[in-house]
PDB file of N, CA and C in Angstrom:
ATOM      1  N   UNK A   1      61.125 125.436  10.623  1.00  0.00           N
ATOM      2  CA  UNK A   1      61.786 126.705  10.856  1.00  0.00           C
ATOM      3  C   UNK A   1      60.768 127.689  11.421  1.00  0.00           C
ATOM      4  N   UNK A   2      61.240 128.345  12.471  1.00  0.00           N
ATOM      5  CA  UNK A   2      60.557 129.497  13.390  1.00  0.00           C
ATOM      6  C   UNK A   2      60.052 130.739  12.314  1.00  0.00           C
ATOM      7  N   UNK A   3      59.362 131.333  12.193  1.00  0.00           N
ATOM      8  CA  UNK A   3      58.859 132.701  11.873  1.00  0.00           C
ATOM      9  C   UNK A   3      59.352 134.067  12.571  1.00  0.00           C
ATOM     10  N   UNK A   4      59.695 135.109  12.161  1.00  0.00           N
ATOM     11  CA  UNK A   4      59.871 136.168  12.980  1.00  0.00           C
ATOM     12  C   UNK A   4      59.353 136.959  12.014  1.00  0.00           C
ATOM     13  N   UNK A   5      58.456 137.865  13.069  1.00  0.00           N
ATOM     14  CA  UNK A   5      57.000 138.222  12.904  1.00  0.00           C
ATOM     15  C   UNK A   5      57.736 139.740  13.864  1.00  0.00           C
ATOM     16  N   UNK A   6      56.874 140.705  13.457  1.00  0.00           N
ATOM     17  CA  UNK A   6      57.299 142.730  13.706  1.00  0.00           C
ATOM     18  C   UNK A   6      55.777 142.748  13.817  1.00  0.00           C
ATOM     19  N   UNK A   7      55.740 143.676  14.787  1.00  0.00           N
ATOM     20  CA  UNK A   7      54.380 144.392  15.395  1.00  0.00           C
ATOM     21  C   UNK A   7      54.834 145.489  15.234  1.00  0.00           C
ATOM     22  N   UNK A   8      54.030 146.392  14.468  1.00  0.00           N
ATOM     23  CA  UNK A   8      54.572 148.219  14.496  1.00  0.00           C
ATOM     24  C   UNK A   8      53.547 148.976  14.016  1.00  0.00           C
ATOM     25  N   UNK A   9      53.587 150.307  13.798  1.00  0.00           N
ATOM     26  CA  UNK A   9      53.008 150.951  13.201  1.00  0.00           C
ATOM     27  C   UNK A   9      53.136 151.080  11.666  1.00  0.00           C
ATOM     28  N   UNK A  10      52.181 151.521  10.818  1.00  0.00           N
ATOM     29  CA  UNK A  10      52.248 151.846   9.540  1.00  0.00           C
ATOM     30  C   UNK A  10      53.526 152.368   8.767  1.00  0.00           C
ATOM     31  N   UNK A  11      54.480 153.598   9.943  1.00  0.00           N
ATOM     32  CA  UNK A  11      55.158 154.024   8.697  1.00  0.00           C
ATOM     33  C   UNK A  11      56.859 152.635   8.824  1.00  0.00           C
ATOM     34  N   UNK A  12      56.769 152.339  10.195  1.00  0.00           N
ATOM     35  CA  UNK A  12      58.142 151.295   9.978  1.00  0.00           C
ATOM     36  C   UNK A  12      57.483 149.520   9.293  1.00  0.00           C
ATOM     37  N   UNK A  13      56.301 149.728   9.022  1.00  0.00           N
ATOM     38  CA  UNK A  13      55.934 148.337   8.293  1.00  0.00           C
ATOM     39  C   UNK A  13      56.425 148.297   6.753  1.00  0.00           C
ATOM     40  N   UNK A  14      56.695 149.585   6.009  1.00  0.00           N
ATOM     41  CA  UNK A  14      57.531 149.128   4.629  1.00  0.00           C
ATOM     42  C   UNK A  14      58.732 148.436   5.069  1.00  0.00           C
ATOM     43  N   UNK A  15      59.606 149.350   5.528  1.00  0.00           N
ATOM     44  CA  UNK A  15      60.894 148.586   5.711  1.00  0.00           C
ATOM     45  C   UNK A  15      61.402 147.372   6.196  1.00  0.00           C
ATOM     46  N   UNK A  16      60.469 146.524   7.233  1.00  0.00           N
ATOM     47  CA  UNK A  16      60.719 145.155   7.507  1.00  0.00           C
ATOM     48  C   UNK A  16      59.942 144.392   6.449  1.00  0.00           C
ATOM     49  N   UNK A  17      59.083 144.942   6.238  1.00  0.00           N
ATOM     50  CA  UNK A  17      58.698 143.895   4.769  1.00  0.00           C
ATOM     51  C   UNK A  17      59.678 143.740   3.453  1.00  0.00           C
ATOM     52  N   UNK A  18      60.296 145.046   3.241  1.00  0.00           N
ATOM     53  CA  UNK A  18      61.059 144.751   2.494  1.00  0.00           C
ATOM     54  C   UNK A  18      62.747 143.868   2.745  1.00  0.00           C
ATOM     55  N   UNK A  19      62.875 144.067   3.866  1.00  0.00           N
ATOM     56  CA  UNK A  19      63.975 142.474   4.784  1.00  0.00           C
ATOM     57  C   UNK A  19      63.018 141.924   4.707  1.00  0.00           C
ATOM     58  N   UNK A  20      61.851 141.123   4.424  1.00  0.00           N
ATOM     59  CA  UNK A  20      61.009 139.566   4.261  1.00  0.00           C
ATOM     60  C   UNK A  20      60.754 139.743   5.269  1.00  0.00           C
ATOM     61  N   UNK A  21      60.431 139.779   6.484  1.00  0.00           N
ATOM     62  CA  UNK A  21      59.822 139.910   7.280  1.00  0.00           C
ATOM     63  C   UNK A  21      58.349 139.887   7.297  1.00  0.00           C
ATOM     64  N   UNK A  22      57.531 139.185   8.314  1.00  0.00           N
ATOM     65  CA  UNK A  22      56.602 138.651   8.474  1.00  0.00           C
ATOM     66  C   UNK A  22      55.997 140.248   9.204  1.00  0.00           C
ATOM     67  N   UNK A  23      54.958 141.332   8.817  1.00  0.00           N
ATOM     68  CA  UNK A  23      54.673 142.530   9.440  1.00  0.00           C
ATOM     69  C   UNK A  23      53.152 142.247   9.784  1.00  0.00           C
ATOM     70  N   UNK A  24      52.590 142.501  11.052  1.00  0.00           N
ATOM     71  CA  UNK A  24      51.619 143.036  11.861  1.00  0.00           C
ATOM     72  C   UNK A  24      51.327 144.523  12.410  1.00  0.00           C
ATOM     73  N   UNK A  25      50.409 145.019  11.306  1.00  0.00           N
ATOM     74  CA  UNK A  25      50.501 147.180  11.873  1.00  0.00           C
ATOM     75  C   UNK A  25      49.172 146.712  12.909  1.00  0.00           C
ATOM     76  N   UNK A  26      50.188 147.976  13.696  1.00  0.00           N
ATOM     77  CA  UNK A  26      48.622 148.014  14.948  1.00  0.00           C
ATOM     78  C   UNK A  26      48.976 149.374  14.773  1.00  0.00           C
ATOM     79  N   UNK A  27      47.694 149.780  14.203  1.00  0.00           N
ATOM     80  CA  UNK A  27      48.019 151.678  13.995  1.00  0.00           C
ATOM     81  C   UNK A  27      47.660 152.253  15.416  1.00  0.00           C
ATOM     82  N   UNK A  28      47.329 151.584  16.671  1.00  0.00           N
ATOM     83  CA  UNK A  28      46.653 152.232  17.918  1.00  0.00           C
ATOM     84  C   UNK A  28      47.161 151.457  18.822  1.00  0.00           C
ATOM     85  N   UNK A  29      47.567 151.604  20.061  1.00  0.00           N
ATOM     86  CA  UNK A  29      48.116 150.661  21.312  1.00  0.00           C
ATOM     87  C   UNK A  29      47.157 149.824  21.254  1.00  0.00           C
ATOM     88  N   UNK A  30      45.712 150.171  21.303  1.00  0.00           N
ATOM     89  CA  UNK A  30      44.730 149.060  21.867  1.00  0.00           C
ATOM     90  C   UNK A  30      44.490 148.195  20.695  1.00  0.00           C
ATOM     91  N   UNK A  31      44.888 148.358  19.368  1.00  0.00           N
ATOM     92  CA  UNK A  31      45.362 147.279  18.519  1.00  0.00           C
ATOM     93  C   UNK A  31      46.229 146.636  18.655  1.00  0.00           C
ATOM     94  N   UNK A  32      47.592 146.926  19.132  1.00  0.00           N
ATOM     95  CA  UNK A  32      48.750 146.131  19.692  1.00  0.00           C
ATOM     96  C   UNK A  32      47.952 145.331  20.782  1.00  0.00           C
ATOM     97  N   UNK A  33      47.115 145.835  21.710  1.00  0.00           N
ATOM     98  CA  UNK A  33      46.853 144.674  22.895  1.00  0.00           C
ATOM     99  C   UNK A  33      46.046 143.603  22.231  1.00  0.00           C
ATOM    100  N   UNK A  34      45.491 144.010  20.787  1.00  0.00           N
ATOM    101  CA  UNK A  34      44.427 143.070  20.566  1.00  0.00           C
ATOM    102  C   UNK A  34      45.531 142.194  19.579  1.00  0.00           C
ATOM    103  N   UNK A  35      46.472 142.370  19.310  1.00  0.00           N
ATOM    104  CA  UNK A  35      47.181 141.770  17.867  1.00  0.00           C
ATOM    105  C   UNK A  35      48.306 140.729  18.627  1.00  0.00           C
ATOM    106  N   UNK A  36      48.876 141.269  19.911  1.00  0.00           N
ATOM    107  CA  UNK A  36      49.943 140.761  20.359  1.00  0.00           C
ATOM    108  C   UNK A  36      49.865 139.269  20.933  1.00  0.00           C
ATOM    109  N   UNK A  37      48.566 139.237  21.666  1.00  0.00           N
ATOM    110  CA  UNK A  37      48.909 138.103  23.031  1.00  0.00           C
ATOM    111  C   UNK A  37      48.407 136.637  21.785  1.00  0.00           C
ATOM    112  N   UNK A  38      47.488 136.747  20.553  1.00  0.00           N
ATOM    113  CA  UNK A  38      47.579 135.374  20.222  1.00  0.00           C
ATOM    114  C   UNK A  38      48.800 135.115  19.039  1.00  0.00           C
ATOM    115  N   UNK A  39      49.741 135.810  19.393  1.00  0.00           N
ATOM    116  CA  UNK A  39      51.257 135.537  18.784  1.00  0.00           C
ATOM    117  C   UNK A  39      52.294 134.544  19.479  1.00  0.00           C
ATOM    118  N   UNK A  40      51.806 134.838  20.876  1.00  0.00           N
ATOM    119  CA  UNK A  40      52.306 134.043  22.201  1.00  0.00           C
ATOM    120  C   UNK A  40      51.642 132.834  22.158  1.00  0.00           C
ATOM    121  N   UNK A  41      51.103 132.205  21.334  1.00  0.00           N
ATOM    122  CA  UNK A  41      50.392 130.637  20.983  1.00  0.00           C
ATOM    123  C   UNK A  41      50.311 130.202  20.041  1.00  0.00           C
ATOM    124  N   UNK A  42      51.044 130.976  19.170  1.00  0.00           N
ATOM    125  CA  UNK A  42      51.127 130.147  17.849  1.00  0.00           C
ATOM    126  C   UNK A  42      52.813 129.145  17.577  1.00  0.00           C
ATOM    127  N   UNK A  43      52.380 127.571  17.362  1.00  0.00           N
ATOM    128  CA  UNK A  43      53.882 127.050  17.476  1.00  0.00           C
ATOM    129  C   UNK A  43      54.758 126.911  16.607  1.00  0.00           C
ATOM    130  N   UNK A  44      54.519 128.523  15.438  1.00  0.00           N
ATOM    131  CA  UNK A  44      54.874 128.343  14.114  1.00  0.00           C
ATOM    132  C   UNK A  44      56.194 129.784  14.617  1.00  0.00           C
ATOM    133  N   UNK A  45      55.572 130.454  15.701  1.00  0.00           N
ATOM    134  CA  UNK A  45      56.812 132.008  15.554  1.00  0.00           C
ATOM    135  C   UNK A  45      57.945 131.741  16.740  1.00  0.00           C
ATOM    136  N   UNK A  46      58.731 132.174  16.703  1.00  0.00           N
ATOM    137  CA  UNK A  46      60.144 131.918  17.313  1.00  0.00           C
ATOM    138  C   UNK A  46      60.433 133.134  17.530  1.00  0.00           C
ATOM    139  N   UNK A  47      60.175 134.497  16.967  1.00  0.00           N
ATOM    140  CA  UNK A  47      60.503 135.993  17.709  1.00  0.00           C
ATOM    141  C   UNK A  47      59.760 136.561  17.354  1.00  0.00           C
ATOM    142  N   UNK A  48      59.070 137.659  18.398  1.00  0.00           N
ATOM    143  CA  UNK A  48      58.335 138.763  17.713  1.00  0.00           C
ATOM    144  C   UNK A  48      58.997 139.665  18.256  1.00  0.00           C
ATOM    145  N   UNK A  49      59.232 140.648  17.485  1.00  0.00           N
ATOM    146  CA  UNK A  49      59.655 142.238  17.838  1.00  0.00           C
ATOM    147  C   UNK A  49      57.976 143.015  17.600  1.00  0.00           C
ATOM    148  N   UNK A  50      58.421 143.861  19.025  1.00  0.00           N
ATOM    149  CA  UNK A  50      57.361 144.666  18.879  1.00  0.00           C
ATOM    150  C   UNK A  50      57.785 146.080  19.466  1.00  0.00           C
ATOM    151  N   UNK A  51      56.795 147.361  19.077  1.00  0.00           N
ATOM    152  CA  UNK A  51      57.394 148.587  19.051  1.00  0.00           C
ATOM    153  C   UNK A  51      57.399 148.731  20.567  1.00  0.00           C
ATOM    154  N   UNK A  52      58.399 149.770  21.012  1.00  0.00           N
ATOM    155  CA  UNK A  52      58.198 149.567  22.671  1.00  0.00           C
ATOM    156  C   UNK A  52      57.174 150.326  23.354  1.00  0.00           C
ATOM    157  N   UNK A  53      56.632 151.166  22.852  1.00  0.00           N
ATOM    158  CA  UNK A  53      55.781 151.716  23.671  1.00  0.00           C
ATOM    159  C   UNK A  53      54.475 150.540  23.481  1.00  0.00           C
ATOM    160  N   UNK A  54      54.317 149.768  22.741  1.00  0.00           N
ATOM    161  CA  UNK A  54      53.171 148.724  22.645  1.00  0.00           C
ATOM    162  C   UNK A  54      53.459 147.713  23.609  1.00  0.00           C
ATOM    163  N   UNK A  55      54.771 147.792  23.646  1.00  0.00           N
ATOM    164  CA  UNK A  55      55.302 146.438  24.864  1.00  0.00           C
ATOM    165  C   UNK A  55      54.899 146.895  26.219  1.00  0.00           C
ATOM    166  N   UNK A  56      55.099 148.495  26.201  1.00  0.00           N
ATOM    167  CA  UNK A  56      55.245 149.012  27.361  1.00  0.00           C
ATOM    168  C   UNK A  56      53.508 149.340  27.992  1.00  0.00           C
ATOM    169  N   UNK A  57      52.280 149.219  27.206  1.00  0.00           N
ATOM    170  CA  UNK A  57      51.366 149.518  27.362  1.00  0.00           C
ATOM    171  C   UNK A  57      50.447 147.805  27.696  1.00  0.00           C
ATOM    172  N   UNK A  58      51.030 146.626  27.736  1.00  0.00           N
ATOM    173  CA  UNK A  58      50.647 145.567  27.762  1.00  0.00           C
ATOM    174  C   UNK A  58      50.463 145.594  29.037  1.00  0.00           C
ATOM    175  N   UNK A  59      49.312 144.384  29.594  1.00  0.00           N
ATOM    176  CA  UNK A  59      48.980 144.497  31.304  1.00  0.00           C
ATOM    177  C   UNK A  59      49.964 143.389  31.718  1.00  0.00           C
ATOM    178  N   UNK A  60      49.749 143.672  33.248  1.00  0.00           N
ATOM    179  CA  UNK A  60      50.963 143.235  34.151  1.00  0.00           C
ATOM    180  C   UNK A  60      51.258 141.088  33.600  1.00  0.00           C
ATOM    181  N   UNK A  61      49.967 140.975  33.766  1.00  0.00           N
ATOM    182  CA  UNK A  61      49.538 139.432  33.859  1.00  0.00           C
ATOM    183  C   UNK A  61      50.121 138.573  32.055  1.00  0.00           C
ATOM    184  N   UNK A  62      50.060 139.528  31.339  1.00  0.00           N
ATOM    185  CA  UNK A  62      50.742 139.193  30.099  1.00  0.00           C
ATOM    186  C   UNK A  62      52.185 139.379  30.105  1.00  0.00           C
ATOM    187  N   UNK A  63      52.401 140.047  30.751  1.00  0.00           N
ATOM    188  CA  UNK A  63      54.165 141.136  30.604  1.00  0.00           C
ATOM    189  C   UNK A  63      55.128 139.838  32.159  1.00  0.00           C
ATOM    190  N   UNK A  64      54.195 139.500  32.659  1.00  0.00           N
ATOM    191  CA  UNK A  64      54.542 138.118  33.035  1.00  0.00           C
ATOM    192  C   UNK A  64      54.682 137.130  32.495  1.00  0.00           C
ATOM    193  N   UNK A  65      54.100 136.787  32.089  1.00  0.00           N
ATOM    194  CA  UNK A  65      53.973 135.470  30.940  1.00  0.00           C
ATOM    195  C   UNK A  65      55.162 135.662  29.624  1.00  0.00           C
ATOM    196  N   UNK A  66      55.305 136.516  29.535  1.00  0.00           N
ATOM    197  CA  UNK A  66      56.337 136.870  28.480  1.00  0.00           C
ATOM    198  C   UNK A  66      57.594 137.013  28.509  1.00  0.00           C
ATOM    199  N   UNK A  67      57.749 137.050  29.872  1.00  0.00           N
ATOM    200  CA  UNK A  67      59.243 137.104  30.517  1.00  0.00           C
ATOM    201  C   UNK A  67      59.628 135.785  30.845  1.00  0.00           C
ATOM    202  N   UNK A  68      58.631 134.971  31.256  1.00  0.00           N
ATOM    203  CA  UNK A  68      58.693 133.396  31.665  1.00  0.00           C
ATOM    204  C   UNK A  68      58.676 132.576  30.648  1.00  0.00           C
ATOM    205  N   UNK A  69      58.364 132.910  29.124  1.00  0.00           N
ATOM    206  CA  UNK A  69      58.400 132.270  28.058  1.00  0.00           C
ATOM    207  C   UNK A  69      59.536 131.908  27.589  1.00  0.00           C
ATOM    208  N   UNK A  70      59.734 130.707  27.009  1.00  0.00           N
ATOM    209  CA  UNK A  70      60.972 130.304  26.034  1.00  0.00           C
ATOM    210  C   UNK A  70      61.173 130.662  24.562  1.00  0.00           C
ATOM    211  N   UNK A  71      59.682 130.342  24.464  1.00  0.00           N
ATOM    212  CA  UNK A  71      59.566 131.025  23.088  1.00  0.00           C
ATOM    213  C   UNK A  71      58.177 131.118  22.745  1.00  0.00           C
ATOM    214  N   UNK A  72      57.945 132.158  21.890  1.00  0.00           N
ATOM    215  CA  UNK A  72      58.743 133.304  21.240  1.00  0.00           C
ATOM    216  C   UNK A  72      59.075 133.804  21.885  1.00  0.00           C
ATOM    217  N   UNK A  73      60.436 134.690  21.727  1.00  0.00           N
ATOM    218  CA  UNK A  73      61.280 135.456  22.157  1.00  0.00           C
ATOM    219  C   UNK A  73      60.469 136.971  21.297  1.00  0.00           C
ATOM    220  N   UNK A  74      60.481 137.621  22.552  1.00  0.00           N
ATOM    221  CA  UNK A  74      59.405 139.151  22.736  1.00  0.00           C
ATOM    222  C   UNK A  74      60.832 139.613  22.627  1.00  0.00           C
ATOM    223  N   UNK A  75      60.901 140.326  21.760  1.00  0.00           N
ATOM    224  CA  UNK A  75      61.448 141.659  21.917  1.00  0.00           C
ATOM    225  C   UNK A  75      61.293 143.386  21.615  1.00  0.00           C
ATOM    226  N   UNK A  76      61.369 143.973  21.952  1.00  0.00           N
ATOM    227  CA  UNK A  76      61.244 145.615  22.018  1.00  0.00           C
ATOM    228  C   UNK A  76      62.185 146.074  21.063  1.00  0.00           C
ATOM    229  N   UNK A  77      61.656 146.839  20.037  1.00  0.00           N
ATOM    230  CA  UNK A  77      62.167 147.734  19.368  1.00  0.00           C
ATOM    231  C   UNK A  77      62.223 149.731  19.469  1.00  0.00           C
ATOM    232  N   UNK A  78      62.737 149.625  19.692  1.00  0.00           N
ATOM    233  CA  UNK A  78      63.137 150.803  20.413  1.00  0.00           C
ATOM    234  C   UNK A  78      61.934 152.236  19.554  1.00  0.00           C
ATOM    235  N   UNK A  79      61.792 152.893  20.653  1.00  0.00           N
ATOM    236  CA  UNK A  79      60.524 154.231  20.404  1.00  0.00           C
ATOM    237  C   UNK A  79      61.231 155.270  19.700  1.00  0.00           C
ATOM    238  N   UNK A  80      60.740 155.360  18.083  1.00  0.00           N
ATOM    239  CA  UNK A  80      61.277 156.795  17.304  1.00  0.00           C
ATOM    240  C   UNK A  80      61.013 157.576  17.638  1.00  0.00           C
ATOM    241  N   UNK A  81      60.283 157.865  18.769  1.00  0.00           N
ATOM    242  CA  UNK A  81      59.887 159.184  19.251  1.00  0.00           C
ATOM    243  C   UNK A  81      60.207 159.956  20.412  1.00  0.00           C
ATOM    244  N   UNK A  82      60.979 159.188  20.661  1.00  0.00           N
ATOM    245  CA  UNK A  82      61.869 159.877  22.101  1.00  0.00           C
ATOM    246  C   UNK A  82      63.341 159.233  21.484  1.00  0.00           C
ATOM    247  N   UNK A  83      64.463 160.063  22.170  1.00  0.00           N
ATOM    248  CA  UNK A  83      66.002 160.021  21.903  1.00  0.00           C
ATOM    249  C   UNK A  83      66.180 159.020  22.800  1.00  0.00           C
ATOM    250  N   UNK A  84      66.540 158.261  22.253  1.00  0.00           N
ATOM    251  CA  UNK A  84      67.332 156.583  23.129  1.00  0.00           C
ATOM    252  C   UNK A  84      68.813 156.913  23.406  1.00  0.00           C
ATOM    253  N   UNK A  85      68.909 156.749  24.834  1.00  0.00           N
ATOM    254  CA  UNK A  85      70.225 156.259  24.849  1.00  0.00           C
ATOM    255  C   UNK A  85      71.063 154.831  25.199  1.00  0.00           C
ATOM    256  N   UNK A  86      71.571 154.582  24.104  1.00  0.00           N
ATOM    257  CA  UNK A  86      72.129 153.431  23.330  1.00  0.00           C
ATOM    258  C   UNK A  86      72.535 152.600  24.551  1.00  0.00           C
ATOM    259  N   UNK A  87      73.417 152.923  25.492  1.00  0.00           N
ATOM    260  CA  UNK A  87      73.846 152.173  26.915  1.00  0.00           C
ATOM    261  C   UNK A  87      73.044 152.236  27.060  1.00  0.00           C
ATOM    262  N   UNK A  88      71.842 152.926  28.192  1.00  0.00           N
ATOM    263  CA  UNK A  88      71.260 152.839  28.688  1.00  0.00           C
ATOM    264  C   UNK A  88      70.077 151.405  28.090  1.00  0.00           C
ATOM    265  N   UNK A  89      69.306 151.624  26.872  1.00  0.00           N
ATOM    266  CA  UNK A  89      68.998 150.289  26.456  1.00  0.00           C
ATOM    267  C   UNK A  89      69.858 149.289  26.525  1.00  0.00           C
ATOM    268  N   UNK A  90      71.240 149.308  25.903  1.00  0.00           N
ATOM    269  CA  UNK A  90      71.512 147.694  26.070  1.00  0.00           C
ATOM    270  C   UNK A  90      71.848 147.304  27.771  1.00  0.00           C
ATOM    271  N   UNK A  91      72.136 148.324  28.323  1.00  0.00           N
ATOM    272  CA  UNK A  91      72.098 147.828  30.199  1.00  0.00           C
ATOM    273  C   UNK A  91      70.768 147.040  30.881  1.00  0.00           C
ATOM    274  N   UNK A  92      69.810 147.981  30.352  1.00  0.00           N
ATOM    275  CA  UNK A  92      68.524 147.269  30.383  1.00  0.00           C
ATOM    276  C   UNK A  92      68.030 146.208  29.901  1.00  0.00           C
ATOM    277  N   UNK A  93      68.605 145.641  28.648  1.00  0.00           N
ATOM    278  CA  UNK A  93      68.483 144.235  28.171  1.00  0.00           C
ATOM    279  C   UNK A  93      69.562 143.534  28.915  1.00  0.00           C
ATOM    280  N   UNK A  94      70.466 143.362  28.655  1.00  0.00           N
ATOM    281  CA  UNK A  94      71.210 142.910  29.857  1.00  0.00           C
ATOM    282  C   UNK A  94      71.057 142.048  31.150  1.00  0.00           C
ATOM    283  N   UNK A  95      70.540 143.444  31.940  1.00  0.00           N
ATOM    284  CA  UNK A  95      69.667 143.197  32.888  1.00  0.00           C
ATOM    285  C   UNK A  95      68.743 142.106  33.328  1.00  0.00           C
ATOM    286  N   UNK A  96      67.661 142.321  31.924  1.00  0.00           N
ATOM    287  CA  UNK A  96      66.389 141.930  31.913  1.00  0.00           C
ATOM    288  C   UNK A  96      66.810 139.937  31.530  1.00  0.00           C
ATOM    289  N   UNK A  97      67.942 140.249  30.715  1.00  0.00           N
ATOM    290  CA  UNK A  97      68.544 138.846  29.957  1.00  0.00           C
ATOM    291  C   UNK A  97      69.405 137.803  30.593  1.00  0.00           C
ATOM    292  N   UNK A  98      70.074 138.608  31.853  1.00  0.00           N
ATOM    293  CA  UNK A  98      70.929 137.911  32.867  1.00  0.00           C
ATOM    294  C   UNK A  98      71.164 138.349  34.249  1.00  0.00           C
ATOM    295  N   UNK A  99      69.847 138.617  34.616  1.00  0.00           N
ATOM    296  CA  UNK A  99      69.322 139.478  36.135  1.00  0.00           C
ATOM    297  C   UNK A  99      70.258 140.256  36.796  1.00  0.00           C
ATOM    298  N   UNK A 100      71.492 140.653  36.077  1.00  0.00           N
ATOM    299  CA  UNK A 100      72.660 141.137  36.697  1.00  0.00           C
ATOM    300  C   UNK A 100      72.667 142.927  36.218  1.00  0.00           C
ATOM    301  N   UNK A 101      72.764 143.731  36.508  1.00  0.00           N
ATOM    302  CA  UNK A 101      73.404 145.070  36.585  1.00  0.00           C
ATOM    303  C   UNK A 101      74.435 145.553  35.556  1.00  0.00           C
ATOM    304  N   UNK A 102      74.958 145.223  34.734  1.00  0.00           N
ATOM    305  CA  UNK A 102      76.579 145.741  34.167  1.00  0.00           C
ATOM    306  C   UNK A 102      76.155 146.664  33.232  1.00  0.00           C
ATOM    307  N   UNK A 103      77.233 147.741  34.164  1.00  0.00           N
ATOM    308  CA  UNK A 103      77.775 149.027  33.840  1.00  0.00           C
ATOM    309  C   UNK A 103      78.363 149.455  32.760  1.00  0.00           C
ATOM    310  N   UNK A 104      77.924 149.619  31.208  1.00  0.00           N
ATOM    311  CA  UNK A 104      78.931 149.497  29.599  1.00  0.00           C
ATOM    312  C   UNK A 104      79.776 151.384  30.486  1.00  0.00           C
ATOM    313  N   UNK A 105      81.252 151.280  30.116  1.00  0.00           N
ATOM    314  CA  UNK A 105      81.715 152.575  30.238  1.00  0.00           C
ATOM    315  C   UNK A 105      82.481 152.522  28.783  1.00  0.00           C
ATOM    316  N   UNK A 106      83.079 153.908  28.498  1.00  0.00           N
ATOM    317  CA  UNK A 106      83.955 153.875  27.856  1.00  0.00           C
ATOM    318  C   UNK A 106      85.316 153.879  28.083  1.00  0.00           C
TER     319      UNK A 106
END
């Protein structure tokens, strides 16, 4: 059985530990760059969620490799620090998940 493993900061690492969750704090981006890429070689994890601005600060040549992967499955957990809008992320996964465009309306 796969592992799913959370990359975050200090204050959202109680709460996935307490869902069992497998937690990695990178209290600094350049800890996320140092914590993230040997997650992508281990043949024990099957998803990592990681915070998005850590996803978003990764270099080009990794952020390749991660899109071309089968597994683990990288995913982005959305930034508490700016207001998300809810379509707008899931259009973008979407997107990113079935190279296609679709428009959520109400």
């Amino acid at each position: 059985m796969y592992k799913f493993v959370v990359v975050t900061d200090q204050d959202r690492a109680s709460g996935f530990r307490l869902a069992g969750v497998e937690v990695m704090v990178a209290g600094t981006i350049d800890e996320a760059r140092t914590v993230i890429p040997p997650l992508l070689y281990k043949d024990d994890i099957g998803i990592v969620a990681v915070n998005e601005e850590y996803m978003l600060s990764l270099d080009e040549k990794l952020m390749d490799r991660i899109e071309k992967m089968h597994r683990p499955l990288i995913i982005p957990i959305p930034s508490k620090s700016k207001e998300v809008d809810r379509r707008t992320y899931i259009e973008r996964l979407l997107r990113k998940a079935i190279g296609y465009n679709i428009v959520l309306k109400r």
